[in-house]
Protein backbone atom coordinates (compact mmCIF):
# COMPACT_ATOMS: atom_id res chain seq x y z
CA UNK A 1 52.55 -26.03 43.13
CA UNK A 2 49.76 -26.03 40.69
CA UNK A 3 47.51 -29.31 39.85
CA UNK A 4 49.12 -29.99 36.48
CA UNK A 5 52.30 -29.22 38.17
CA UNK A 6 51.66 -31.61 40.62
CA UNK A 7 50.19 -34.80 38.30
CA UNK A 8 53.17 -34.44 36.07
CA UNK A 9 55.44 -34.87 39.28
CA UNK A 10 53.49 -37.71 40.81
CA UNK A 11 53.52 -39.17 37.00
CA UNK A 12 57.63 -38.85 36.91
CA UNK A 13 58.20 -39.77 40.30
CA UNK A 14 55.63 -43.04 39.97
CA UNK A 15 57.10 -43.97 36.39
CA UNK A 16 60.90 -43.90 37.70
CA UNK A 17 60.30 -45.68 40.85
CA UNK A 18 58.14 -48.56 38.74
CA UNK A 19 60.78 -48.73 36.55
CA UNK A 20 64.21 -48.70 39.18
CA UNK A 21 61.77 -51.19 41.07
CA UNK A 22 60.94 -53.61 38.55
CA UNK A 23 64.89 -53.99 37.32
CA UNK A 24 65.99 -54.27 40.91
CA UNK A 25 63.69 -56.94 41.54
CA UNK A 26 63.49 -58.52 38.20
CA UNK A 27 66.06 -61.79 39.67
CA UNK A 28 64.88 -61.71 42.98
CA UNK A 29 62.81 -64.84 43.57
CA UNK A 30 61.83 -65.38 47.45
CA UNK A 31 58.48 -63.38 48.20
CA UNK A 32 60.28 -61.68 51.40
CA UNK A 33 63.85 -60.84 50.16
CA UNK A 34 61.37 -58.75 47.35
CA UNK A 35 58.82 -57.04 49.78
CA UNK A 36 61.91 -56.38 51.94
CA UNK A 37 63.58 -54.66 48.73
CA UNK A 38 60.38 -52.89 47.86
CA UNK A 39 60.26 -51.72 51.91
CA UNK A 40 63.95 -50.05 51.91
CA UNK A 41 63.37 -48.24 48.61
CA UNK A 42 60.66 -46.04 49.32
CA UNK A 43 60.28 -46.05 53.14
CA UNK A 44 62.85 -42.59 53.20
CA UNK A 45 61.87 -41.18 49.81
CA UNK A 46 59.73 -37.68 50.30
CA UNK A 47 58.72 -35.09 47.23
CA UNK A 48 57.40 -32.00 46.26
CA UNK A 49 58.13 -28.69 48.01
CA UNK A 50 55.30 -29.52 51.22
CA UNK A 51 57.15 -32.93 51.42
CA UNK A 52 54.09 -34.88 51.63
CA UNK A 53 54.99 -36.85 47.96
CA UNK A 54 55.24 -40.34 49.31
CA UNK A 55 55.40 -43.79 47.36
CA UNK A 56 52.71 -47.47 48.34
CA UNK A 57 53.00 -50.41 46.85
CA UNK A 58 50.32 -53.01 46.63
CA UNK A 59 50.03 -56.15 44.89
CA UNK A 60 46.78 -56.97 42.60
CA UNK A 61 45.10 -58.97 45.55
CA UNK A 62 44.95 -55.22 47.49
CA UNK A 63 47.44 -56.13 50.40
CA UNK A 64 50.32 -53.63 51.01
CA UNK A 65 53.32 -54.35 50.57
CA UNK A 66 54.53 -51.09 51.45
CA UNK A 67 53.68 -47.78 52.99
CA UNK A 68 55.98 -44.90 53.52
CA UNK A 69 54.08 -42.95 56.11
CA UNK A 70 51.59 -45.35 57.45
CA UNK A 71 53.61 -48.35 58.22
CA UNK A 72 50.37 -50.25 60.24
CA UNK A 73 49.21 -51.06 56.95
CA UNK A 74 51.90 -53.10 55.83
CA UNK A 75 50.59 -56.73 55.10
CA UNK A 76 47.48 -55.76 54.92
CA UNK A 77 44.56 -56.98 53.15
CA UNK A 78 42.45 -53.85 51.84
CA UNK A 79 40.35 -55.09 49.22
CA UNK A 80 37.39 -54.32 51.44
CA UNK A 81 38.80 -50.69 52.40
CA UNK A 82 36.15 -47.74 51.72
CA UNK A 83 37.11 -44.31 51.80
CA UNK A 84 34.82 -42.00 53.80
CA UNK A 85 32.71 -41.41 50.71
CA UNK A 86 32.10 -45.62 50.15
CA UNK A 87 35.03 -45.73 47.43
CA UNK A 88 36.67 -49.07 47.40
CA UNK A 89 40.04 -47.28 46.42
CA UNK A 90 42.65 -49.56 46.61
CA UNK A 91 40.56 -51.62 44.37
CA UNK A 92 40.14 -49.15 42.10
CA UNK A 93 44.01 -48.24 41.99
CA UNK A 94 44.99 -52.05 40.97
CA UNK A 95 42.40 -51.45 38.15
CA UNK A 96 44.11 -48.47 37.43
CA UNK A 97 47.91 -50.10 37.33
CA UNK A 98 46.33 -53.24 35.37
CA UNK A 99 45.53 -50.81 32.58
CA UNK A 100 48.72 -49.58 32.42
CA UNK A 101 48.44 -46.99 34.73
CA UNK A 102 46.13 -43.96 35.81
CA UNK A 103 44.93 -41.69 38.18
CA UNK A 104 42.11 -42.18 40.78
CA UNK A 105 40.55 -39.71 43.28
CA UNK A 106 39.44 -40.86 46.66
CA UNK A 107 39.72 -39.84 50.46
CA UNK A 108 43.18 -40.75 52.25
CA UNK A 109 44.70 -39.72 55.43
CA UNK A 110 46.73 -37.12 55.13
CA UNK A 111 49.97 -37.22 56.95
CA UNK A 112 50.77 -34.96 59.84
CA UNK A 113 46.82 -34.90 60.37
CA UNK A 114 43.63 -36.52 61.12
CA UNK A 115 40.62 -37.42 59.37
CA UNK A 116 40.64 -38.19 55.45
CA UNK A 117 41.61 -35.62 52.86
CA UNK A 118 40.41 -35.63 48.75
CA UNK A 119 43.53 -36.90 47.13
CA UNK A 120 44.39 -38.00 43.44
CA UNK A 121 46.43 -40.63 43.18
CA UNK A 122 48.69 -42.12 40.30
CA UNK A 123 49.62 -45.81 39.48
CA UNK A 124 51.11 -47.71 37.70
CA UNK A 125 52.36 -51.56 37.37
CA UNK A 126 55.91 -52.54 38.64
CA UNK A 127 57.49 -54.38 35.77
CA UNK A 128 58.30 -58.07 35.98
CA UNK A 129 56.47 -58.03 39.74
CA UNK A 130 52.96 -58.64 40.81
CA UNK A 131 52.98 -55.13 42.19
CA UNK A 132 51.96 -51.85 41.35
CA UNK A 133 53.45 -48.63 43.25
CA UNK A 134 51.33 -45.21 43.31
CA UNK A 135 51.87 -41.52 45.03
CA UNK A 136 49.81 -38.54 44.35
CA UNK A 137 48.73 -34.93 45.12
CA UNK A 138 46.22 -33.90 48.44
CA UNK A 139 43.61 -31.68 46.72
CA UNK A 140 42.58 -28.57 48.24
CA UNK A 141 39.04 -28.56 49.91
């Protein structure tokens, strides 16, 4: 799949899952029962034909809420997180969802292998939720 191919799927993909999310969780009021519901949707959900499209959700303050593929980082706090080039991304992906949404490049782990990868990933807030979910494409080196 092409680049534009690919941004237009991680912008579909990103847009329905914000918006499913946000009316799922729009009455749920306990913190947990919604980070649990947030968990169970995307933890099985895989895209694109290499099946490395995956779904994270963070909230503004940089800790995730959920991770589809790396599960240790669940709960975490990674405001201070630097990518192997010095880019604080996931700050720079809440930016990104407070302005309505966007694309950022940075260095992630890839799944299925080691070491960090270029990747562009897409964001964008989860209505009525202090959230913001993102995916995105692995860029060839």
């Amino acid at each position: 799949m092409d680049l534009q191919t690919s941004k237009q799927v991680a912008i579909a993909a990103v847009h329905t899952a914000a918006v499913g999310l946000g009316a799922a969780l729009k009455s749920v009021t306990n913190v947990q029962d919604s980070i649990n519901q947030v968990r169970v949707f995307i933890d099985p959900i895989r895209f694109n034909p290499d099946g490395l499209g995956y779904f994270y959700v963070y909230d503004y303050d940089c800790i995730n809420i959920a991770h589809a593929t790396q599960k240790d980082l669940q709960g975490q706090n990674l405001y201070d997180h630097q990518d192997t080039r010095g880019k604080y991304v996931i700050r720079e992906l809440a930016l990104a969802a407070k302005n309505g949404g966007g694309f950022v490049e940075f260095y992630w782990v890839k799944p299925g292998d080691t070491g960090e990868h270029p990747k562009l990933g897409y964001v964008e807030p989860i209505p009525n939720t202090n959230y913001f979910i993102g995916s995105g494409v692995y860029l060839a080196e």
